[in-house]
PDB file of N, CA and C in Angstrom:
ATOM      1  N   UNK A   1     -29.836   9.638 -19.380  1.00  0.00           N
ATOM      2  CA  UNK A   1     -30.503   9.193 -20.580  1.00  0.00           C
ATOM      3  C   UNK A   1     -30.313  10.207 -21.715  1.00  0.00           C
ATOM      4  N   UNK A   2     -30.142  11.737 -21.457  1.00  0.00           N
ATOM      5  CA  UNK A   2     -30.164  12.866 -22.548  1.00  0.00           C
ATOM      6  C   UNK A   2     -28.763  12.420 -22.760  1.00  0.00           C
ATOM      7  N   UNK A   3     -27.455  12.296 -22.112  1.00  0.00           N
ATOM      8  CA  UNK A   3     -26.442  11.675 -22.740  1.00  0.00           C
ATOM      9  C   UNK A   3     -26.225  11.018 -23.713  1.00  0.00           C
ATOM     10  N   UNK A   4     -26.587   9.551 -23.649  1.00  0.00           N
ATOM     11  CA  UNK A   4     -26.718   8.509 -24.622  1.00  0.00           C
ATOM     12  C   UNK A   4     -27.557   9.220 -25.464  1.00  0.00           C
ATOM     13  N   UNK A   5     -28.435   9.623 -25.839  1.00  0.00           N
ATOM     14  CA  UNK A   5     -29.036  10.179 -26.810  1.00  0.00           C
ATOM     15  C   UNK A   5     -28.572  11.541 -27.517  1.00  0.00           C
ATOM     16  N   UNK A   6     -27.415  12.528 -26.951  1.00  0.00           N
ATOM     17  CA  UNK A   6     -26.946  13.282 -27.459  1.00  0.00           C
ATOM     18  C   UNK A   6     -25.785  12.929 -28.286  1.00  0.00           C
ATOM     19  N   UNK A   7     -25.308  11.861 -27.400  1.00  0.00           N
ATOM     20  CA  UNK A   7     -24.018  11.414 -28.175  1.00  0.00           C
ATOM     21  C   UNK A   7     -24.452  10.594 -29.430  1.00  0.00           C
ATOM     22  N   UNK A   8     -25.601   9.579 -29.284  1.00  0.00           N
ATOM     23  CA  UNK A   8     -26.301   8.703 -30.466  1.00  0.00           C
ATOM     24  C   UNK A   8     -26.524   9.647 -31.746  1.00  0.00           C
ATOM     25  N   UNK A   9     -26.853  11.015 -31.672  1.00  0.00           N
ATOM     26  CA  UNK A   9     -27.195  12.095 -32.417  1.00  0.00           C
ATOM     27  C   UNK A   9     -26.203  12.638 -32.802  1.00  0.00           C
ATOM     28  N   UNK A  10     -25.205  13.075 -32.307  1.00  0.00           N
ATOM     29  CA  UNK A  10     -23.781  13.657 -32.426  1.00  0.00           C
ATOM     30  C   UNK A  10     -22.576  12.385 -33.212  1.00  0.00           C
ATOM     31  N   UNK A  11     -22.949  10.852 -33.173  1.00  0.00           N
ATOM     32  CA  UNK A  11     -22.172  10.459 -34.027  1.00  0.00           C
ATOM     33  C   UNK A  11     -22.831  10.369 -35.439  1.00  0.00           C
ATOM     34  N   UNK A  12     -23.902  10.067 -35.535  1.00  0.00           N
ATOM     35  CA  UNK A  12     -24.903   9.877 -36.665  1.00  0.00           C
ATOM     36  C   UNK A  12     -24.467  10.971 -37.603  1.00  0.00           C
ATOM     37  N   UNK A  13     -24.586  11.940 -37.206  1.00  0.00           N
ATOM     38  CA  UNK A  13     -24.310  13.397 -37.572  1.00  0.00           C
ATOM     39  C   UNK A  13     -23.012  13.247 -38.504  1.00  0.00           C
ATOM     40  N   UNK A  14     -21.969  13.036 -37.237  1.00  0.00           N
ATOM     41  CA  UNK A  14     -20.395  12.968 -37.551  1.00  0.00           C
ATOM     42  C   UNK A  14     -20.359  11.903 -38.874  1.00  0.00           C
ATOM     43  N   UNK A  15     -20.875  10.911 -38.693  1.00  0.00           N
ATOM     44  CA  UNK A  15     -20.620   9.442 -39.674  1.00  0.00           C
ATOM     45  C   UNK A  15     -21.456  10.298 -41.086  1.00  0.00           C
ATOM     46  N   UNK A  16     -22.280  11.418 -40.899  1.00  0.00           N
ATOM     47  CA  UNK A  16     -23.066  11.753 -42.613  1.00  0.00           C
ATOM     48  C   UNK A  16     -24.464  11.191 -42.650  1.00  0.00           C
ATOM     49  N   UNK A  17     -24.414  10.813 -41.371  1.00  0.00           N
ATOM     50  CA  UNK A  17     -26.263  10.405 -42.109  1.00  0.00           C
ATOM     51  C   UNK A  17     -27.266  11.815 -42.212  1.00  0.00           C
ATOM     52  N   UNK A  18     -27.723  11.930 -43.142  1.00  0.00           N
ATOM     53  CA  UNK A  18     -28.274  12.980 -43.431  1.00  0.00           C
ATOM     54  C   UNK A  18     -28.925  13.786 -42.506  1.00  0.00           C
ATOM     55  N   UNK A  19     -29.502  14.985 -42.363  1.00  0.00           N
ATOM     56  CA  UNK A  19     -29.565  15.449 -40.799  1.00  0.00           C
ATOM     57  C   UNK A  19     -31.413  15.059 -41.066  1.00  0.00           C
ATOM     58  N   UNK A  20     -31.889  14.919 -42.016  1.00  0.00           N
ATOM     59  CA  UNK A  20     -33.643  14.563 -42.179  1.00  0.00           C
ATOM     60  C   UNK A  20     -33.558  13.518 -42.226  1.00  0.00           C
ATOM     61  N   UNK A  21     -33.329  12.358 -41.967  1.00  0.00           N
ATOM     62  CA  UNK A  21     -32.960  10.719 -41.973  1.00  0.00           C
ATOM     63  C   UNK A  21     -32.746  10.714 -39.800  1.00  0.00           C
ATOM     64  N   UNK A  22     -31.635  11.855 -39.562  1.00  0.00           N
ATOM     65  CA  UNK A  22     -31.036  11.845 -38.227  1.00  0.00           C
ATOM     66  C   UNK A  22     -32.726  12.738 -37.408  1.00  0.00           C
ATOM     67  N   UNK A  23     -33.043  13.270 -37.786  1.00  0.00           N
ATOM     68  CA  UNK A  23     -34.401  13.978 -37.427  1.00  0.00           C
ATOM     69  C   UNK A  23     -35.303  13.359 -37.267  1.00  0.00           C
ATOM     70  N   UNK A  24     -35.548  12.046 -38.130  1.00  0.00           N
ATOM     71  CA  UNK A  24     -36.977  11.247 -38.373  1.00  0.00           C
ATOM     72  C   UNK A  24     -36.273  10.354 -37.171  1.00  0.00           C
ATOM     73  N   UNK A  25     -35.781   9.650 -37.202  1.00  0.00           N
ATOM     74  CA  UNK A  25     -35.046   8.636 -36.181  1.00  0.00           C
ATOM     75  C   UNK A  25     -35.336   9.424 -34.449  1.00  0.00           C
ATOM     76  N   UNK A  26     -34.560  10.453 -34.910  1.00  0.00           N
ATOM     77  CA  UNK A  26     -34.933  11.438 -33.307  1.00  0.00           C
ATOM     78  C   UNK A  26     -36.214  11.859 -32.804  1.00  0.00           C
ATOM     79  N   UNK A  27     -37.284  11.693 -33.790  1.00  0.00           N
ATOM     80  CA  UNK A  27     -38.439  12.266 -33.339  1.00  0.00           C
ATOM     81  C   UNK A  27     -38.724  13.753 -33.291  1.00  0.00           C
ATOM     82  N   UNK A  28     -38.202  14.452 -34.057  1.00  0.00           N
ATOM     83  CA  UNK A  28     -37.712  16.121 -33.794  1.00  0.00           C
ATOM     84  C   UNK A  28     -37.980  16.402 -35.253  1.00  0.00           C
ATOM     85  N   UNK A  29     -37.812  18.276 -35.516  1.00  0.00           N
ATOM     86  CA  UNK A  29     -37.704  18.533 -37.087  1.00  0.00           C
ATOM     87  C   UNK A  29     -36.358  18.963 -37.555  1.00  0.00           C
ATOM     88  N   UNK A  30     -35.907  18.776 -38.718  1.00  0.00           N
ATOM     89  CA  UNK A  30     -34.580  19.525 -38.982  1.00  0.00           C
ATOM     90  C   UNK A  30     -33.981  20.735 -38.395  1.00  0.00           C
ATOM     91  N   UNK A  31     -34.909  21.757 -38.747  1.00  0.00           N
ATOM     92  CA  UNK A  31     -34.619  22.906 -38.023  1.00  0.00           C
ATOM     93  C   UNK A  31     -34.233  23.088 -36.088  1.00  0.00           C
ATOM     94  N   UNK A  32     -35.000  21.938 -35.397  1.00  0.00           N
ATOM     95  CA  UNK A  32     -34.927  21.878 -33.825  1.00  0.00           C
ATOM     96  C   UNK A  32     -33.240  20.876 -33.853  1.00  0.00           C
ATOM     97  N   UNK A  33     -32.925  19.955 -35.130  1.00  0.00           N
ATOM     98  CA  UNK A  33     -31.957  19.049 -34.428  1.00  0.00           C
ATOM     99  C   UNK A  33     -30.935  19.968 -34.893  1.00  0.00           C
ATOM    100  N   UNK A  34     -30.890  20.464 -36.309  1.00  0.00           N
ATOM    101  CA  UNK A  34     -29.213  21.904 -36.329  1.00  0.00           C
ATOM    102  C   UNK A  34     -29.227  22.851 -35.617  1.00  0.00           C
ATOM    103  N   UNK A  35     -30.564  23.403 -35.285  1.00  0.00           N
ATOM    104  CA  UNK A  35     -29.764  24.368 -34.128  1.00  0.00           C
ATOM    105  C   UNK A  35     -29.577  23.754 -32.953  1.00  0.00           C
ATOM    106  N   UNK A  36     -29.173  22.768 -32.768  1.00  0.00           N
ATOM    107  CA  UNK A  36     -28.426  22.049 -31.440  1.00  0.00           C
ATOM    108  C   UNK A  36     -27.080  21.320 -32.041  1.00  0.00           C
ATOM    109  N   UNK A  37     -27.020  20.708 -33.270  1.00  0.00           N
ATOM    110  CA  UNK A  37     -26.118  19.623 -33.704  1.00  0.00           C
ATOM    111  C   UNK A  37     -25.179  20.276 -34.573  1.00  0.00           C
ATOM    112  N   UNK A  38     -25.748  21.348 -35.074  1.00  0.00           N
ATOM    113  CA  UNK A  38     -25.453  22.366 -35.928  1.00  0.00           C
ATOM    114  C   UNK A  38     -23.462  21.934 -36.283  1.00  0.00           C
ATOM    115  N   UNK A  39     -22.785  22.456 -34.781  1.00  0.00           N
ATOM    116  CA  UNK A  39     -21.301  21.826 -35.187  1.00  0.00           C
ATOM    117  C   UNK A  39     -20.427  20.589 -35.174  1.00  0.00           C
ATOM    118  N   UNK A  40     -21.573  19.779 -35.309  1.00  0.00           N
ATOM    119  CA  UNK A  40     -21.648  18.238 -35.520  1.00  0.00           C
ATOM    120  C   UNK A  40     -20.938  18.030 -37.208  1.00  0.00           C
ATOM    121  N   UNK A  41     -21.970  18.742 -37.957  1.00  0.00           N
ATOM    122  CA  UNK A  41     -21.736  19.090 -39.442  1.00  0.00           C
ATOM    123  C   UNK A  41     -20.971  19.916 -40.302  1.00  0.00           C
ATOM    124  N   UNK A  42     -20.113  20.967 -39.465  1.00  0.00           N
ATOM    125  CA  UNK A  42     -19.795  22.088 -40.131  1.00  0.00           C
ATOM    126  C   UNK A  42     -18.442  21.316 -40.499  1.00  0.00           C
ATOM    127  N   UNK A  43     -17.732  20.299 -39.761  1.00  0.00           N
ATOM    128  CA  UNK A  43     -16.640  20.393 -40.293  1.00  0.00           C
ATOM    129  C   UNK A  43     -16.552  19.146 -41.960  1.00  0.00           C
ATOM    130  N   UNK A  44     -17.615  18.640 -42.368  1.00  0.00           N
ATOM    131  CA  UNK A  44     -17.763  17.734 -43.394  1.00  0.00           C
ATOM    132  C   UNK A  44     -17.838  18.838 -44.363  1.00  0.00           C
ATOM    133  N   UNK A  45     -17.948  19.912 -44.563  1.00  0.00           N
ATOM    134  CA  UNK A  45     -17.503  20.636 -46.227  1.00  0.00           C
ATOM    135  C   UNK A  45     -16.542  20.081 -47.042  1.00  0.00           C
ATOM    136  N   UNK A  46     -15.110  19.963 -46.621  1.00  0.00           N
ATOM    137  CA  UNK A  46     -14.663  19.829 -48.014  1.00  0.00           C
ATOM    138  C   UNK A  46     -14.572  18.152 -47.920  1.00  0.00           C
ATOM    139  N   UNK A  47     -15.513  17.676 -46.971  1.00  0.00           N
ATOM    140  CA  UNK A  47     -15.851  15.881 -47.590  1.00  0.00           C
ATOM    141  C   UNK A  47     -16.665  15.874 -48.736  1.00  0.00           C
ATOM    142  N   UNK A  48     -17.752  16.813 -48.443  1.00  0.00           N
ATOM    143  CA  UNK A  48     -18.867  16.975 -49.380  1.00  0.00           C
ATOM    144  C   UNK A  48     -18.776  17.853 -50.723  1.00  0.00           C
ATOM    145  N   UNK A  49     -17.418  18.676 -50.676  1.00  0.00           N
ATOM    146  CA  UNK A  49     -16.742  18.963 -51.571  1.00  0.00           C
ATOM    147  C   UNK A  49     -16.594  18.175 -52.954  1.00  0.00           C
ATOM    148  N   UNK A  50     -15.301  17.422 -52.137  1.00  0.00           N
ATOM    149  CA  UNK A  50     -15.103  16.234 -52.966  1.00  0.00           C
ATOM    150  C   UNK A  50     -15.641  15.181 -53.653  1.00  0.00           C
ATOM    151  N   UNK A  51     -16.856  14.644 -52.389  1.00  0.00           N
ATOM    152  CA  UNK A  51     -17.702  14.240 -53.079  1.00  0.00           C
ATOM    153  C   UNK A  51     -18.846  14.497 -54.783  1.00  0.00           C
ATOM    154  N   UNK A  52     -18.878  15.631 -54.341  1.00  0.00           N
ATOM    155  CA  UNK A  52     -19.465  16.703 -55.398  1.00  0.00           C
ATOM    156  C   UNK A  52     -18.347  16.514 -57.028  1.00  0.00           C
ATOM    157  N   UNK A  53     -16.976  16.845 -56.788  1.00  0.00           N
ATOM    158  CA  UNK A  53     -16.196  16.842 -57.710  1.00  0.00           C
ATOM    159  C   UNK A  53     -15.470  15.375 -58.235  1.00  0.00           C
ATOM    160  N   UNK A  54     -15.666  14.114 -57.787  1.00  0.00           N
ATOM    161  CA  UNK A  54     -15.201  13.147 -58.050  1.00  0.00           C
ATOM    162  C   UNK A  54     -16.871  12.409 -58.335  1.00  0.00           C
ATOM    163  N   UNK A  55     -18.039  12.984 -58.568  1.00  0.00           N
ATOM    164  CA  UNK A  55     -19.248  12.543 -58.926  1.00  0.00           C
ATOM    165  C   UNK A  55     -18.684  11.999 -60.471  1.00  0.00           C
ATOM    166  N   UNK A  56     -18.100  12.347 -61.697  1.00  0.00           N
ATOM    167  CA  UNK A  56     -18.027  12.284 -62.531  1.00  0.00           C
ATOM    168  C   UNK A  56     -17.188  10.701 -62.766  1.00  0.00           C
ATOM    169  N   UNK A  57     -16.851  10.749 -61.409  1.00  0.00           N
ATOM    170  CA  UNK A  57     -15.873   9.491 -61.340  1.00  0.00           C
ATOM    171  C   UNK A  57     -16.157   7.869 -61.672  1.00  0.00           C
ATOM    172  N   UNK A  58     -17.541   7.811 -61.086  1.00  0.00           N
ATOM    173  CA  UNK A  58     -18.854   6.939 -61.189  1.00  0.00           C
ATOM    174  C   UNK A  58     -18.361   6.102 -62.570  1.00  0.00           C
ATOM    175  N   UNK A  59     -18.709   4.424 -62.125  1.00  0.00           N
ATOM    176  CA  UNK A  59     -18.345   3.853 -63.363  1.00  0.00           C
ATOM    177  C   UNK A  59     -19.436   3.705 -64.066  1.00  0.00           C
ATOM    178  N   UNK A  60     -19.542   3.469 -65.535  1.00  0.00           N
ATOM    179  CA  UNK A  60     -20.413   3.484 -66.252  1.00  0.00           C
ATOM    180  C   UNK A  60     -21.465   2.136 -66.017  1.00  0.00           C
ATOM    181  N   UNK A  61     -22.790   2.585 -66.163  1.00  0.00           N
ATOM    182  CA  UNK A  61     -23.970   1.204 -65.847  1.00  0.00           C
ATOM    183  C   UNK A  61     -23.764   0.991 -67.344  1.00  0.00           C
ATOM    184  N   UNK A  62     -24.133  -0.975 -67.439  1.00  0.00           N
ATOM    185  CA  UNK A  62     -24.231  -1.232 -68.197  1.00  0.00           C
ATOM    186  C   UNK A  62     -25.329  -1.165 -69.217  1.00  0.00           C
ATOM    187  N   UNK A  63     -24.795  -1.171 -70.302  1.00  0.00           N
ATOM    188  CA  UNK A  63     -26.338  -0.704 -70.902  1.00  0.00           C
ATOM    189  C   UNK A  63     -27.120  -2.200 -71.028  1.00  0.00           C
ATOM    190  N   UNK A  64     -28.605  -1.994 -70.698  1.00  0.00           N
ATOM    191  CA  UNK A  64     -29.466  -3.143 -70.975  1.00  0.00           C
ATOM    192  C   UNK A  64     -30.430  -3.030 -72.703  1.00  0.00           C
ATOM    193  N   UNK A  65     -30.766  -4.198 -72.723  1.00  0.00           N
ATOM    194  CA  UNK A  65     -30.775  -3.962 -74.810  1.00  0.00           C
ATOM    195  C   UNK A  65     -32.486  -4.401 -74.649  1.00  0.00           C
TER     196      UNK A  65
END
């Protein structure tokens, strides 16, 4: 059963769901699920990079009158 539930935690992680979104779901606090999941996340930097630098990219909302 800790299987299925490590791996359920370990893709969540992998896919970006936020690790306080992945915490509330788990029943746990942030701090108890990264220091276990911790290298679940390390390798999404330069996703979140990019993300960060193509923010500007965003198409314009229309304006309402």
């Amino acid at each position: 059963m800790y299987d299925l539930r490590h791996t359920c935690l370990t893709n969540w992680l992998s896919d970006g769901i936020p690790p306080a979104r992945v915490a509330e779901w788990a029943g746990t606090s942030v701090p108890v699920l990264l220091a276990t999941y911790a290298p679940c996340i390390s390798g999404q930097l330069p996703d979140l990079k990019q993300r960060i630098l193509t923010r500007d990219d965003l198409p314009e909302l229309p304006e309402t009158g």
